[in-house]
C-alpha atoms as a PDB file:
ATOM      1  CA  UNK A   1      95.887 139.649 115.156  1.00  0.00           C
ATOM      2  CA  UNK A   2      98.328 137.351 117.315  1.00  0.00           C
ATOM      3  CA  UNK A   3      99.434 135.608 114.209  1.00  0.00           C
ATOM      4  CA  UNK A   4      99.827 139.183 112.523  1.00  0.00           C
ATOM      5  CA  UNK A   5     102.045 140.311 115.336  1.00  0.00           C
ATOM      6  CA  UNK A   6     103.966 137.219 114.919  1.00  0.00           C
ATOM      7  CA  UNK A   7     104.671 137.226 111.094  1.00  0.00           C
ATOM      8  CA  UNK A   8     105.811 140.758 111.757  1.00  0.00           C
ATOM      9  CA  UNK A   9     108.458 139.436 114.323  1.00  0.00           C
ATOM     10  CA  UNK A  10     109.436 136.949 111.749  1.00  0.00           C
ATOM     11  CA  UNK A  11     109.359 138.851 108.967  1.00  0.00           C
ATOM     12  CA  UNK A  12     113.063 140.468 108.689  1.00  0.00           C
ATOM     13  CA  UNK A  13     114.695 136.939 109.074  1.00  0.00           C
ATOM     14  CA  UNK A  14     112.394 135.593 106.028  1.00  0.00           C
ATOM     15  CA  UNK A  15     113.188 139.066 104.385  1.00  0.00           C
ATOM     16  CA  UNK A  16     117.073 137.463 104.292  1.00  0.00           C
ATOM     17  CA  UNK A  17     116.253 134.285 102.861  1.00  0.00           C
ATOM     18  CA  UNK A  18     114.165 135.846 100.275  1.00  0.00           C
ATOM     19  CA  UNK A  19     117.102 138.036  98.979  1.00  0.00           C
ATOM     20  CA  UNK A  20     119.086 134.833  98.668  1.00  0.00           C
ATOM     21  CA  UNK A  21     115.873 133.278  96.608  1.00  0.00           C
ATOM     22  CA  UNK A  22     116.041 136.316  94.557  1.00  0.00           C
ATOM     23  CA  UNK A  23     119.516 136.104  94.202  1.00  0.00           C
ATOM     24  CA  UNK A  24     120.135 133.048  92.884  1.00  0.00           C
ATOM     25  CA  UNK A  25     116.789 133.133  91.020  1.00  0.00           C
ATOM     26  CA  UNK A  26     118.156 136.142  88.804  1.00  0.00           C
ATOM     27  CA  UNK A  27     121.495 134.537  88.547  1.00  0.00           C
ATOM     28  CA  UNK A  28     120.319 131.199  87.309  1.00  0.00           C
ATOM     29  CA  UNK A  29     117.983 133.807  84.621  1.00  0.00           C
ATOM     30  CA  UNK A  30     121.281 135.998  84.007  1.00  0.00           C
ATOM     31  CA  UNK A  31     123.548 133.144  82.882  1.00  0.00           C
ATOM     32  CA  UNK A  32     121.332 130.720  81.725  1.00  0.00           C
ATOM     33  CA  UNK A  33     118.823 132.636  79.380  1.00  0.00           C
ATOM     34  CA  UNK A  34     122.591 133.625  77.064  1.00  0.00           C
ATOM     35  CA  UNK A  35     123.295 129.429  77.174  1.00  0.00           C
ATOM     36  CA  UNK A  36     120.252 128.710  76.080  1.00  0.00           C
ATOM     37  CA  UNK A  37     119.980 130.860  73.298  1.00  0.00           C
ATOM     38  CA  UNK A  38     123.424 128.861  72.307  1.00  0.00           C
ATOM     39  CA  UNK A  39     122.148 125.383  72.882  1.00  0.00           C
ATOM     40  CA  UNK A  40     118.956 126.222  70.584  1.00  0.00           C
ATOM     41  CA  UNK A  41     121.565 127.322  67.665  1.00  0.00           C
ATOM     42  CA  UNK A  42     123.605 124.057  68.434  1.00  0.00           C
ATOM     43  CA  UNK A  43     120.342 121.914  68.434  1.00  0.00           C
ATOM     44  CA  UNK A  44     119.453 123.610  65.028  1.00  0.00           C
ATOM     45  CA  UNK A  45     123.425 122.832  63.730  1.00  0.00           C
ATOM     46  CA  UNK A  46     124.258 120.947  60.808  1.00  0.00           C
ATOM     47  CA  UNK A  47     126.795 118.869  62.698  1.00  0.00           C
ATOM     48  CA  UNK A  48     126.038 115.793  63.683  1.00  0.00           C
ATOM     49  CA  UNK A  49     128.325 116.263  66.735  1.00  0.00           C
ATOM     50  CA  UNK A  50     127.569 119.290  67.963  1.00  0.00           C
ATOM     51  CA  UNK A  51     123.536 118.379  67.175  1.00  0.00           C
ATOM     52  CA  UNK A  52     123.954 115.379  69.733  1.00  0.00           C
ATOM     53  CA  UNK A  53     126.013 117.260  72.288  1.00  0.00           C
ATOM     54  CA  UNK A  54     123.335 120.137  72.597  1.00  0.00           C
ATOM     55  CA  UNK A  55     120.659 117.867  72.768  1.00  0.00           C
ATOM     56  CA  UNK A  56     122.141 115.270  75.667  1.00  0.00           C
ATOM     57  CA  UNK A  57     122.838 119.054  77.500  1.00  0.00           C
ATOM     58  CA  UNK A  58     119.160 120.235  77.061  1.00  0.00           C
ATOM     59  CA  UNK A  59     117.236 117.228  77.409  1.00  0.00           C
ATOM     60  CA  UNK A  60     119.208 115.994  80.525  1.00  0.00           C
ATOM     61  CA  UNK A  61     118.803 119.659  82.041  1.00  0.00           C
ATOM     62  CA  UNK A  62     115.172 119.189  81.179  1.00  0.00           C
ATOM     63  CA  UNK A  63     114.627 115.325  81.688  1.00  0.00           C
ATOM     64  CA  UNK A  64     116.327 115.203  85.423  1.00  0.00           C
ATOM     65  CA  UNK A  65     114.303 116.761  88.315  1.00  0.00           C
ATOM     66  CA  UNK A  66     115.995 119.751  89.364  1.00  0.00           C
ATOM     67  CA  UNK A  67     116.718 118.421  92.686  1.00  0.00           C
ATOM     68  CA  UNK A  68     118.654 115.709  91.300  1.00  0.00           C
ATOM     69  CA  UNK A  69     121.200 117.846  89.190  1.00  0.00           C
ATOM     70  CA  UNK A  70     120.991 120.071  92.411  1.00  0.00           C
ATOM     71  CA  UNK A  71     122.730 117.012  94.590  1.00  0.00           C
ATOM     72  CA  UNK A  72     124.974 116.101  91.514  1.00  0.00           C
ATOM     73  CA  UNK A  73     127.150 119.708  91.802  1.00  0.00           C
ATOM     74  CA  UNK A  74     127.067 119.170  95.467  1.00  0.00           C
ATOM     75  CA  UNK A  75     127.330 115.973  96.028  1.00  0.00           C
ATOM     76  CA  UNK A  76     128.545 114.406  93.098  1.00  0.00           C
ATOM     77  CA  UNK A  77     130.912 116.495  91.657  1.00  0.00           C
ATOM     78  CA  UNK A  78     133.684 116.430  95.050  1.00  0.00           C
ATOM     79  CA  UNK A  79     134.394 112.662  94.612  1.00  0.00           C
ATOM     80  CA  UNK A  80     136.412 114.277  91.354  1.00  0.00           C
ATOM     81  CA  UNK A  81     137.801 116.688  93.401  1.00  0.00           C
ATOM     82  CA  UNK A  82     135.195 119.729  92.043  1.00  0.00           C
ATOM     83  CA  UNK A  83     133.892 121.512  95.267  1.00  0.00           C
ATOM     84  CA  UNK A  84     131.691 124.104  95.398  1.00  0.00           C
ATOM     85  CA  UNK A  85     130.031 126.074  98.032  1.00  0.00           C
ATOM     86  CA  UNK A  86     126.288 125.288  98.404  1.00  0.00           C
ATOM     87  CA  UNK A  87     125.141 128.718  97.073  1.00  0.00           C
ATOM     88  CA  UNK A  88     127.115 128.322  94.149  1.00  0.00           C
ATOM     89  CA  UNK A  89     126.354 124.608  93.418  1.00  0.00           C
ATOM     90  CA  UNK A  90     122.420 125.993  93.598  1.00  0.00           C
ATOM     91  CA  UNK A  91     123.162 128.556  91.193  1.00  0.00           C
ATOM     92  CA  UNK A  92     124.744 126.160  88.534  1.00  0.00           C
ATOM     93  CA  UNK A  93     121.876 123.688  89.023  1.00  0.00           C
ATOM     94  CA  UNK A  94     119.435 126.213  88.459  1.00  0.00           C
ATOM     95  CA  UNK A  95     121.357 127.611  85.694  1.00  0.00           C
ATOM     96  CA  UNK A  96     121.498 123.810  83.758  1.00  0.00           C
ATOM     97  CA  UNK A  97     117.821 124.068  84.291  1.00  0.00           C
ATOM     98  CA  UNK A  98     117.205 127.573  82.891  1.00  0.00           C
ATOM     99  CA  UNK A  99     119.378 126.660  80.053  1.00  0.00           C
ATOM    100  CA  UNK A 100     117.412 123.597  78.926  1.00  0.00           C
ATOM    101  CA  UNK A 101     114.102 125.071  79.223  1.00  0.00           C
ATOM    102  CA  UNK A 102     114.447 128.442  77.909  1.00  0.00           C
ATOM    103  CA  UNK A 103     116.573 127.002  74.897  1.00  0.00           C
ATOM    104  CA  UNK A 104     113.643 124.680  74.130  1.00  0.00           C
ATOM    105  CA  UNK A 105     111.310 127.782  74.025  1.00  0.00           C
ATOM    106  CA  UNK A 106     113.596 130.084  71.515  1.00  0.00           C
ATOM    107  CA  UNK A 107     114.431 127.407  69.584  1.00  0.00           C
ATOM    108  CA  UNK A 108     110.608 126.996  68.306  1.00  0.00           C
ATOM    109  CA  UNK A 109     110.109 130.940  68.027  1.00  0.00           C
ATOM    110  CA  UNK A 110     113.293 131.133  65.950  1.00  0.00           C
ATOM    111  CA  UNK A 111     111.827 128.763  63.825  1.00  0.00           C
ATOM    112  CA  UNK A 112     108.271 130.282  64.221  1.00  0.00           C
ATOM    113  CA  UNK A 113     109.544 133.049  61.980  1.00  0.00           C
ATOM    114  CA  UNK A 114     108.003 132.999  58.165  1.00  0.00           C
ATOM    115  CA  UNK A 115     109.953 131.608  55.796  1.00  0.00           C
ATOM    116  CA  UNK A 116     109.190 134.648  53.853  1.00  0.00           C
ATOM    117  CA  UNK A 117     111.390 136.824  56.223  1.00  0.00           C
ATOM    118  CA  UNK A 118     114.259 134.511  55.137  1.00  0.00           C
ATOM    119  CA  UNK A 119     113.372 134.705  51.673  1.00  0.00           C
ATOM    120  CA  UNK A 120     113.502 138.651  51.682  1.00  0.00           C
ATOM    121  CA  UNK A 121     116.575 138.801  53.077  1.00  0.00           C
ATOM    122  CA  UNK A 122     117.912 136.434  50.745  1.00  0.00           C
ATOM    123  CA  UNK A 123     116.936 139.101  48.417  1.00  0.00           C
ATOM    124  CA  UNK A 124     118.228 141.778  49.853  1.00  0.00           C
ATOM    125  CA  UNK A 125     121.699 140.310  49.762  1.00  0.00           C
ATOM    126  CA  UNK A 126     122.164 140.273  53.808  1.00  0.00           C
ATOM    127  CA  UNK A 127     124.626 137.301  54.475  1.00  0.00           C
ATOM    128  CA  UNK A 128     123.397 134.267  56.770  1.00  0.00           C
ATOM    129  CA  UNK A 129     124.610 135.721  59.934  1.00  0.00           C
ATOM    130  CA  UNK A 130     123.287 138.893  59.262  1.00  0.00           C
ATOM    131  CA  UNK A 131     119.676 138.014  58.588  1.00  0.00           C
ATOM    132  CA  UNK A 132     119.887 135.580  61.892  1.00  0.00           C
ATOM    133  CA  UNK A 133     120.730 138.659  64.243  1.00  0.00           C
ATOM    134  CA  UNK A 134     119.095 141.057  62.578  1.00  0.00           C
ATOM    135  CA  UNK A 135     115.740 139.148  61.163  1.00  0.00           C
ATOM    136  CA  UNK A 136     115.225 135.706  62.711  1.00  0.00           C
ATOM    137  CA  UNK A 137     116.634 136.323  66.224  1.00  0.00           C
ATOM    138  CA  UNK A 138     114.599 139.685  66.980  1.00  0.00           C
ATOM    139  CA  UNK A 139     111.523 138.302  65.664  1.00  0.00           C
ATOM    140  CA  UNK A 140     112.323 134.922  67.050  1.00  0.00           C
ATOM    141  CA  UNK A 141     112.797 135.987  71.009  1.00  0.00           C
ATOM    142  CA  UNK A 142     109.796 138.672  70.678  1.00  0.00           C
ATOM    143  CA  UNK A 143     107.650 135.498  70.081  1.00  0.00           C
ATOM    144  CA  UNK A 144     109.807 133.496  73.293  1.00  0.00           C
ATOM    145  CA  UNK A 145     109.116 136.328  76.015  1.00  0.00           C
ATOM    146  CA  UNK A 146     105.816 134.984  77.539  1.00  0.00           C
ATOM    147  CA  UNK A 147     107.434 131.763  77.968  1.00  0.00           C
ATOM    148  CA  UNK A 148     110.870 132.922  78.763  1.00  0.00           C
ATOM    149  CA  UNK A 149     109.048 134.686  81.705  1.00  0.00           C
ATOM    150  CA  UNK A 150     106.961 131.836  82.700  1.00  0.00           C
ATOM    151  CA  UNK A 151     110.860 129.786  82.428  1.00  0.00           C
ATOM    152  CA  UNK A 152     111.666 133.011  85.160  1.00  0.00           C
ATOM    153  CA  UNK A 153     109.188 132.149  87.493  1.00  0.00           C
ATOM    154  CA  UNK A 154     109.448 128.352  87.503  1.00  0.00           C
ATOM    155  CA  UNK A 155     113.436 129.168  88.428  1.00  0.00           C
ATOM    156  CA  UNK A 156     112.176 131.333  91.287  1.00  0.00           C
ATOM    157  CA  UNK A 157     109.842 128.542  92.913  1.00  0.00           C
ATOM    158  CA  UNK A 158     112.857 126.288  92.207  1.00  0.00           C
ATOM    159  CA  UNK A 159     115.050 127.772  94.558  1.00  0.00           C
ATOM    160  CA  UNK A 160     113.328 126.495  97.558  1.00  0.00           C
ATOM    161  CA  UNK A 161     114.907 123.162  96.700  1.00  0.00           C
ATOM    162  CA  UNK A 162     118.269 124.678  98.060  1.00  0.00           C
ATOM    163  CA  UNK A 163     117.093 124.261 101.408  1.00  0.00           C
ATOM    164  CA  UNK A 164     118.046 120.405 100.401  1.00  0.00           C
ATOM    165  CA  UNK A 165     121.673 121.739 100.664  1.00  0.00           C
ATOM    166  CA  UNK A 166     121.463 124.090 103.198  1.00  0.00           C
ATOM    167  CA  UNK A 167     121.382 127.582 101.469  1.00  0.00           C
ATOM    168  CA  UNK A 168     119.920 129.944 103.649  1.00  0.00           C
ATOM    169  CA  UNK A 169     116.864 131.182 101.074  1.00  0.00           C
ATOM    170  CA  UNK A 170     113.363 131.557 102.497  1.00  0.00           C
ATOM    171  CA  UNK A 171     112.278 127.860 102.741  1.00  0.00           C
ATOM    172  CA  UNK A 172     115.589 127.029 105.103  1.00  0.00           C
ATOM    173  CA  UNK A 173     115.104 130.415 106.709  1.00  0.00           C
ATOM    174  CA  UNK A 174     111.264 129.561 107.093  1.00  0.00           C
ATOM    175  CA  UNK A 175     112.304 125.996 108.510  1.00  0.00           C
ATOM    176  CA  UNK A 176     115.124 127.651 110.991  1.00  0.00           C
ATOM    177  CA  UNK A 177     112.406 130.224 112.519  1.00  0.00           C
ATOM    178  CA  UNK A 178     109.947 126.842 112.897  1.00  0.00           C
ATOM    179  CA  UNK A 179     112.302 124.759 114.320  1.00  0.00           C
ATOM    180  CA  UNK A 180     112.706 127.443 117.471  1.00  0.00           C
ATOM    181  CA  UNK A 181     108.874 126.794 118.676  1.00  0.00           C
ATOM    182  CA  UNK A 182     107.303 124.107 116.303  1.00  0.00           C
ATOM    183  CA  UNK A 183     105.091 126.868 115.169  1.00  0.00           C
ATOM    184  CA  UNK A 184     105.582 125.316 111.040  1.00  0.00           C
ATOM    185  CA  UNK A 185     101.919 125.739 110.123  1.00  0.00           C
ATOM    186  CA  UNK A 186     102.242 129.824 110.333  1.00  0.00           C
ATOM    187  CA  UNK A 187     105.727 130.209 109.176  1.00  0.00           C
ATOM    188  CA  UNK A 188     105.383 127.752 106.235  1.00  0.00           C
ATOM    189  CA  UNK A 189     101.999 129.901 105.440  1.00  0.00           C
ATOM    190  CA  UNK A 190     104.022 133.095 105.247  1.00  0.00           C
ATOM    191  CA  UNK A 191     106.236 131.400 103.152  1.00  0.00           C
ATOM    192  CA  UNK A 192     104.085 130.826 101.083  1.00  0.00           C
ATOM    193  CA  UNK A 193     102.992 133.781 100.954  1.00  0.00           C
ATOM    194  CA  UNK A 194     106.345 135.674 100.157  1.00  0.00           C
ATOM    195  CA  UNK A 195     106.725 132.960  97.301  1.00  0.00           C
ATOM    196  CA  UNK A 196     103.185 134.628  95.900  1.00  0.00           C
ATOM    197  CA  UNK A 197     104.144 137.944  96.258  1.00  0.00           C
ATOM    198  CA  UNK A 198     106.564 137.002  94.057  1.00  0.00           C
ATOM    199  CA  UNK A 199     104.885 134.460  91.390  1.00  0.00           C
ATOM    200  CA  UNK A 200     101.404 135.843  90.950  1.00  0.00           C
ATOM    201  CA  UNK A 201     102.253 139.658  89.824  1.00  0.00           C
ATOM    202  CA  UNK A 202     105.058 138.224  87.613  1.00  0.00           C
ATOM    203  CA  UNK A 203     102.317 135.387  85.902  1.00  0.00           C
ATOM    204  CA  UNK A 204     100.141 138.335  85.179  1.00  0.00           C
ATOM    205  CA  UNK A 205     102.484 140.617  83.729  1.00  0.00           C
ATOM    206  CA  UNK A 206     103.527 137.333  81.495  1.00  0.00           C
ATOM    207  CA  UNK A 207      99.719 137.300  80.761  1.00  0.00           C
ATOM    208  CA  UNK A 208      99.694 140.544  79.714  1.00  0.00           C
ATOM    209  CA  UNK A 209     102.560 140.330  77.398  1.00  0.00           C
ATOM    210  CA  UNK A 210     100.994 137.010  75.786  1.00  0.00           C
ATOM    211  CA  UNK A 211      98.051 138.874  75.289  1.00  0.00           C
ATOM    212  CA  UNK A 212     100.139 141.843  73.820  1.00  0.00           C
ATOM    213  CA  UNK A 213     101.792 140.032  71.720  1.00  0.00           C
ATOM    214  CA  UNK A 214      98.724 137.870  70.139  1.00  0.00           C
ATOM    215  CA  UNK A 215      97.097 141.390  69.498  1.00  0.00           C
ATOM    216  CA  UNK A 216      99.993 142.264  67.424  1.00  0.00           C
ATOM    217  CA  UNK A 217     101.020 139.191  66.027  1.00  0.00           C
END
């Protein structure tokens, strides 16, 4: 019960620092979930050029650890005179990252739709972009959900490596409230625990959809 009473003490200040988690969770999903639908139709170009450019973008965005392309917008980026607040250097790491991966994942379910789909429309006279937004790219990102979602949670844990660069999101807020009595064990457990609440309901509702999907496939 003591440690109950405690948590409850501690529990609006981790409250704060798990609205900044959210925050830059959903912005890094927002922003980087539209880029990566472009880098997977740059991947899949004809141009040599523009092939190679989308391709050094997704697999250094999926090649570097996060933390790493975390410290180069913070760290990096000022000795060529580009600042950025730490929040905001956070978000465009993340967002690098949710790019790459989720780019990755509709490229193969564009391409996981029949060839026969493309051969219909062919048929039915629907020019090329037509039959990519309305056949191939419907189809194609119905098939990408479960993983897009499983992309959303891995950019949620992520943004406990802000705390590198002192965002206030749950894992600094988690470290300020231990710092005050040394008390880590307990506050890093709650932590943990607000990073569940989180994770585990969204990994089964991706479940569910995987499932969903497979049924109807």
């Amino acid at each position: 019960m003591t440690w109950l009473t405690e948590w409850a003490g501690y529990l609006p200040q981790m409250m704060s620092g798990l609205s900044v988690s959210l925050l830059i969770a959903g912005v890094s999903i927002v922003a980087g979930y539209p880029l990566g639908l472009i880098l997977s139709v740059m991947v899949s170009a004809k141009n040599l050029a523009v092939r190679t450019l989308a391709l050094a973008v997704v697999e250094i965005g999926r090649g570097a650890p996060a933390l790493v392309i975390l410290y180069l917008f913070y760290y990096g980026l000022p000795k060529f005179g580009i600042a950025f607040e730490s929040i905001t250097a956070a978000c465009l790491a993340l967002i690098w990252n949710s790019a790459a991966y989720s780019s990755e994942i509709m490229r193969a379910g564009i391409q996981s739709v029949g060839r026969g789909q493309l051969e219909a429309s062919n048929a039915l006279g629907l020019a090329q972009r037509h039959t990519f937004f309305r056949v191939v790219l419907p189809q194609g990102l119905r098939s990408a959900i479960p993983g897009l979602m499983g992309v959303a949670i891995q950019m949620f844990q992520g943004t406990s490596l802000a705390y590198a660069i002192a965002v206030p999101e749950l894992m600094k807020s988690a470290y300020n409230i231990g710092s005050q009595d040394f008390n880590y064990l307990q506050i890093f457990t709650l932590a943990g625990l607000c990073y569940a609440a989180i994770s585990m309901p969204a990994t089964w509702i991706t479940v569910f959809f995987e499932k969903r999907l497979a049924r109807h496939a």
